[in-house]
Protein backbone atom coordinates (compact mmCIF):
# COMPACT_ATOMS: atom_id res chain seq x y z
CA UNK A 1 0.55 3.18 38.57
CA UNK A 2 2.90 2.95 36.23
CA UNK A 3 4.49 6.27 34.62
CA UNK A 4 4.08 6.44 31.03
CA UNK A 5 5.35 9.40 27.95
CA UNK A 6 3.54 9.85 24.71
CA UNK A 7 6.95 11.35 23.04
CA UNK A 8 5.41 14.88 21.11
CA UNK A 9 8.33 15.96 18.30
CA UNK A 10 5.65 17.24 15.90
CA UNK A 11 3.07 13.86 14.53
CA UNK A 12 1.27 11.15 15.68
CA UNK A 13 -2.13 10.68 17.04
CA UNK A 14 -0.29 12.04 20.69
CA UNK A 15 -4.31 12.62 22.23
CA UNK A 16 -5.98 9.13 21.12
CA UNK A 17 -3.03 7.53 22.66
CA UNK A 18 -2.66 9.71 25.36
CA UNK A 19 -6.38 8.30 25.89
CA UNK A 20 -6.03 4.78 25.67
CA UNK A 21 -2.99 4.54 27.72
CA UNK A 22 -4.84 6.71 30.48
CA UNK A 23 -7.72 3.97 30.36
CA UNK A 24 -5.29 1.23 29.80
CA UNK A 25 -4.00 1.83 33.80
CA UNK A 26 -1.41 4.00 33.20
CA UNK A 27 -0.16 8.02 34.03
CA UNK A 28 0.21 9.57 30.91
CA UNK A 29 1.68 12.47 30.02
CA UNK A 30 2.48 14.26 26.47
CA UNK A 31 5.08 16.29 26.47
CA UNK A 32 8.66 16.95 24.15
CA UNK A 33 10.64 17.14 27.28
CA UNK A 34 13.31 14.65 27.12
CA UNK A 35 14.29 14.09 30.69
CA UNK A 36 10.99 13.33 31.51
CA UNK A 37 10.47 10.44 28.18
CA UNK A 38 14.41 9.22 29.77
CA UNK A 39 13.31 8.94 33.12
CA UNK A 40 9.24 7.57 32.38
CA UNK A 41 8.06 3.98 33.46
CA UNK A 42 7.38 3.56 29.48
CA UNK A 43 7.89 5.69 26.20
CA UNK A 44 5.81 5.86 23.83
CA UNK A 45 6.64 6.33 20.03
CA UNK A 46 4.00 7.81 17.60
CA UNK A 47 3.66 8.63 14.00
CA UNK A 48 1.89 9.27 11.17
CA UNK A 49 2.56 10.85 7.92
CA UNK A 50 5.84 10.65 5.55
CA UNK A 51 8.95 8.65 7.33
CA UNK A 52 11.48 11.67 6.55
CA UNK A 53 9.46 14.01 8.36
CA UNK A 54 8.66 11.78 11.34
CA UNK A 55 12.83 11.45 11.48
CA UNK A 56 13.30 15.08 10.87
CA UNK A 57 10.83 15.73 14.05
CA UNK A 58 12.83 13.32 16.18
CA UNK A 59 15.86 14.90 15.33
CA UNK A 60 14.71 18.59 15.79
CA UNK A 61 14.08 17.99 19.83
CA UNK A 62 17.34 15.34 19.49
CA UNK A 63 15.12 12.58 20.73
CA UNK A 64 17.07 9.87 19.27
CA UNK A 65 19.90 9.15 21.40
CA UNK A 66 17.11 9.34 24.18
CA UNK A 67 14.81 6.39 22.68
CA UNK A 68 18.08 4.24 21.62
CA UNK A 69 19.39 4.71 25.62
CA UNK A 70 16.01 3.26 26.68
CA UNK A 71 16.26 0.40 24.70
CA UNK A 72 20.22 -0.28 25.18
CA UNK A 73 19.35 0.26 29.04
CA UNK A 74 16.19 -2.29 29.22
CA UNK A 75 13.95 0.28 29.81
CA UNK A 76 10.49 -0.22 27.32
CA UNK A 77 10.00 1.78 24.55
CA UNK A 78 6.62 1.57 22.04
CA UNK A 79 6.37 2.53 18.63
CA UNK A 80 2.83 3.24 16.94
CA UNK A 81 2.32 3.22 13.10
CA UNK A 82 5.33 5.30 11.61
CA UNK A 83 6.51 5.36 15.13
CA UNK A 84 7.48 2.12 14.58
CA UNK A 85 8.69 2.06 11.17
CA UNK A 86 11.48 4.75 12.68
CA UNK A 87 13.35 2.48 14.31
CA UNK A 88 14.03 0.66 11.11
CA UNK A 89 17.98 1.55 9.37
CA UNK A 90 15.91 3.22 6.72
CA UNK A 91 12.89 4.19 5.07
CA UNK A 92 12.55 4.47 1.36
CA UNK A 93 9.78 6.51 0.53
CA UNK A 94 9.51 7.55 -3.87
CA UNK A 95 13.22 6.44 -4.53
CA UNK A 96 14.23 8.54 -1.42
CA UNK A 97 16.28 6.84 1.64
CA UNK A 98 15.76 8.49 5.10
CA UNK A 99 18.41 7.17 7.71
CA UNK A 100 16.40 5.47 10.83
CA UNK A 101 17.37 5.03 14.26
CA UNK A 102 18.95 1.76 13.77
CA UNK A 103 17.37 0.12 16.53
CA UNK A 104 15.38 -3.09 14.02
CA UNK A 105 17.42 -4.64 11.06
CA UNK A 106 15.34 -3.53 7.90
CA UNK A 107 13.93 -1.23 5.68
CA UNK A 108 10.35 0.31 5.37
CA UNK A 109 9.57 0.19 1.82
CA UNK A 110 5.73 0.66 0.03
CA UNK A 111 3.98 -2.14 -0.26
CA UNK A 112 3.16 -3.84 -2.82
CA UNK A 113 -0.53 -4.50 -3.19
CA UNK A 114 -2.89 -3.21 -5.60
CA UNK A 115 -4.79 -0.81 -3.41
CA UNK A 116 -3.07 1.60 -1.29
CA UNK A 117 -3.26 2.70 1.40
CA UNK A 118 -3.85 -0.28 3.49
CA UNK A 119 -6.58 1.58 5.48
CA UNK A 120 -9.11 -0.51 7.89
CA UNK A 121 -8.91 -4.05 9.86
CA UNK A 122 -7.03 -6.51 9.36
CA UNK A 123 -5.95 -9.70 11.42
CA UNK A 124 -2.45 -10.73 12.61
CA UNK A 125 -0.46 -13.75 12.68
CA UNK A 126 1.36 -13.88 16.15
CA UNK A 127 4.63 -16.05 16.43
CA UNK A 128 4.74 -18.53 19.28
CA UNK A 129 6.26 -17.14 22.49
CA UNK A 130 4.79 -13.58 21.93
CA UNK A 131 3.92 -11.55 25.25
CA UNK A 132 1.94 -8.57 23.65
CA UNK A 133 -0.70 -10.98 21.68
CA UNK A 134 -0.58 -13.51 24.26
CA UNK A 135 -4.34 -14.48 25.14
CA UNK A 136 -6.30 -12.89 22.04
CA UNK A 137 -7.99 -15.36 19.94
CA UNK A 138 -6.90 -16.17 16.33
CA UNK A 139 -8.85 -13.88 14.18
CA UNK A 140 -8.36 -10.82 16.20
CA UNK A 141 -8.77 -7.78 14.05
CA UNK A 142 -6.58 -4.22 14.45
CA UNK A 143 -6.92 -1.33 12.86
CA UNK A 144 -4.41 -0.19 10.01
CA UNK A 145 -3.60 3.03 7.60
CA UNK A 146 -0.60 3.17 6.12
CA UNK A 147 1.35 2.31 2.67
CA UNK A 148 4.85 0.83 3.77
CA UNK A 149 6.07 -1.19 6.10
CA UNK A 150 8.94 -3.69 6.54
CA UNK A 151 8.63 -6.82 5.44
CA UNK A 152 11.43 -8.89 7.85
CA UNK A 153 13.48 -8.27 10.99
CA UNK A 154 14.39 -9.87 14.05
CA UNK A 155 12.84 -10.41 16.91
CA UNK A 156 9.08 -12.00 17.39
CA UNK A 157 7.80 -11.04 14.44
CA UNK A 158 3.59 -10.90 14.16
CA UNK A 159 3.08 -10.54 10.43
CA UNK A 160 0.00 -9.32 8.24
CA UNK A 161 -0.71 -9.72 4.54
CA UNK A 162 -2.04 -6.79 2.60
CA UNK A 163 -0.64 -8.12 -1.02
CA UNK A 164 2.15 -9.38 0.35
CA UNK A 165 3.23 -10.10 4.23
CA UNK A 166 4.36 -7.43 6.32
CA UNK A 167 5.67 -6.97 9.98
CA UNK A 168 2.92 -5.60 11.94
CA UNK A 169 4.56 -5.91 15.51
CA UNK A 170 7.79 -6.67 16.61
CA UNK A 171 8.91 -7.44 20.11
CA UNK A 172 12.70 -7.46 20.51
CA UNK A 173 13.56 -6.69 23.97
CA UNK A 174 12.60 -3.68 25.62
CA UNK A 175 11.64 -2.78 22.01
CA UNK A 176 7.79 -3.26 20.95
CA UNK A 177 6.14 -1.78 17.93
CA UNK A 178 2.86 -1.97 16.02
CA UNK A 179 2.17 -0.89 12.39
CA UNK A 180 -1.43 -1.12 13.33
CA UNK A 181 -3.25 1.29 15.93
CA UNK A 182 -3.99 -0.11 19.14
CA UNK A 183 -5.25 3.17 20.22
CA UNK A 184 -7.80 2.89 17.68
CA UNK A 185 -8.71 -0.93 17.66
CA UNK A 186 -11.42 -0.73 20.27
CA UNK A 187 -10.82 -3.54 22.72
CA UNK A 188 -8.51 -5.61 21.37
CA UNK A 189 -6.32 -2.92 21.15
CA UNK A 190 -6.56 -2.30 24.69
CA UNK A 191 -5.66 -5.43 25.82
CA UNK A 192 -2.78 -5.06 23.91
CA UNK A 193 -1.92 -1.91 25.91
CA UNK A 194 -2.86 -3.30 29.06
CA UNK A 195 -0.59 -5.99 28.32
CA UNK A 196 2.32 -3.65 27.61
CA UNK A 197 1.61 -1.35 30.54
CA UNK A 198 1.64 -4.88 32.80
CA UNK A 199 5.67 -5.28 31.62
CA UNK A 200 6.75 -1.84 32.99
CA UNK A 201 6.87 -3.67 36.18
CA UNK A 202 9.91 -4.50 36.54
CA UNK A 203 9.31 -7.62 37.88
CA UNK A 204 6.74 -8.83 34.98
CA UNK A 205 9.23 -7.70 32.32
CA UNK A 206 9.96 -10.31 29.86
CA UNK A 207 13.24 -11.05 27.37
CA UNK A 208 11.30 -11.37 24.35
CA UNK A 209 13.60 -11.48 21.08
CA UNK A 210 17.09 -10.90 20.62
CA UNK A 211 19.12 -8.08 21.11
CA UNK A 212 22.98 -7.24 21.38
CA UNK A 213 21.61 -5.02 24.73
CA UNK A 214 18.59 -7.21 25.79
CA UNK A 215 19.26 -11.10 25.64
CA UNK A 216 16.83 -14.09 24.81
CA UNK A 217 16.24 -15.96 21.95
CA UNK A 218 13.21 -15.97 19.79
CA UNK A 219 11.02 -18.07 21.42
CA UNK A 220 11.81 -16.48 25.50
CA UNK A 221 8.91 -14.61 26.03
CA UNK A 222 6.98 -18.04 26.09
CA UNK A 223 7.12 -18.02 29.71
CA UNK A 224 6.20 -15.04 30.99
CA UNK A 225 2.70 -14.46 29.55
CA UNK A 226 0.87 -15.99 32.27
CA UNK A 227 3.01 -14.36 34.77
CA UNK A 228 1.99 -10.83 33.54
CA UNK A 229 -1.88 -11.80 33.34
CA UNK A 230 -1.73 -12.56 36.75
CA UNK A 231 -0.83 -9.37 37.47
CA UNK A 232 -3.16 -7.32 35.04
């Protein structure tokens, strides 16, 4: 079973993941302590709220250099919601710029759409190649809340549209994100898990994305989906 951290510096919905995870396959444990998130099978990213105080948690327990040595090392790291929109180079939130971790080219910026917050389900547009959506029919709904996101980056990018198109997951490496909850988008959402869980083996791993630390171009994770649902 693999070893899995929900990473607790302060916000995110740590139980409800802790939750899904645990019935996704995995060991779960919450917990701040940052040996135990370095040395994990996975770690998990959540967040909810404002970006600047999601940042200003990760920096009070000095997670940061923690999650980017995961993701330089290979080692998988998920972000949830504003867990994700963290590892952006910046979030502008009222005319205010909070530094990110760096770790996905972009900034997380309000949308523009003319009801806000983007609150309930909403379907995603996978790219070819992606492991994490791999085997969910077109039309599959997840559950959003939130009022900015990024609109571009690199890596294989799933996009939504709530008045204008957004990234809702990413998958650059060891480095996968959703905008959307999975831990609250019943069973689609935890296939989705179960399909992350299956690449902490080390073996089932794929190079999805591009990354100066993790190689493969856009479209390498093509391959491996079939590999890991063999092994779910």
């Amino acid at each position: 079973m693999s070893t899995v951290v929900v990473l607790d510096y302060g916000s995110g919905n740590l139980r409800s993941a802790e939750r899904a995870l645990a019935r996704a396959g995995a060991d779960v444990t919450v917990t701040a302590d940052l040996d135990r998130a370095r040395s994990a099978d996975g770690l998990v990213v959540p967040g909810v709220g404002a970006y600047a105080a999601c940042m200003t948690g990760i920096e009070a327990i000095d997670a940061g250099p923690v999650i980017r040595d995961r993701v330089e090392s290979g080692r998988p790291v998920l972000g949830i919601c504003v867990g994700m929109q963290v590892f952006f180079d910046a979030g502008d939130e009222h005319g205010v710029v909070t530094k990110g971790l760096g770790l996905l080219p972009g900034e997380v910026r309000r949308l523009r759409a003319p009801v806000l917050p983007h609150m309930g389900w909403n379907t995603v547009t996978p790219p070819a190649g992606s492991v994490l959506f791999a085997g969910l029919p077109a039309g599959t709904r997840f559950y959003f809340v939130h009022s900015y996101a990024a609109t571009a980056t690199d890596g294989l990018v799933t996009t939504a549209e709530h008045g204008e198109p957004f990234v809702a997951a990413v998958e650059r490496g060891p480095l996968w994100a959703t905008q959307f909850h999975p831990e609250k988008s019943g069973d689609a959402g935890a296939r989705l898990l179960a399909r992350w869980l299956a690449t902490l083996r080390p073996a089932a791993r794929p190079h999805t994305g591009s990354s100066p630390e993790a190689g493969g171009g856009p479209g390498a994770g093509a391959g491996t989906a079939a590999a890991i649902e063999d092994q779910q």
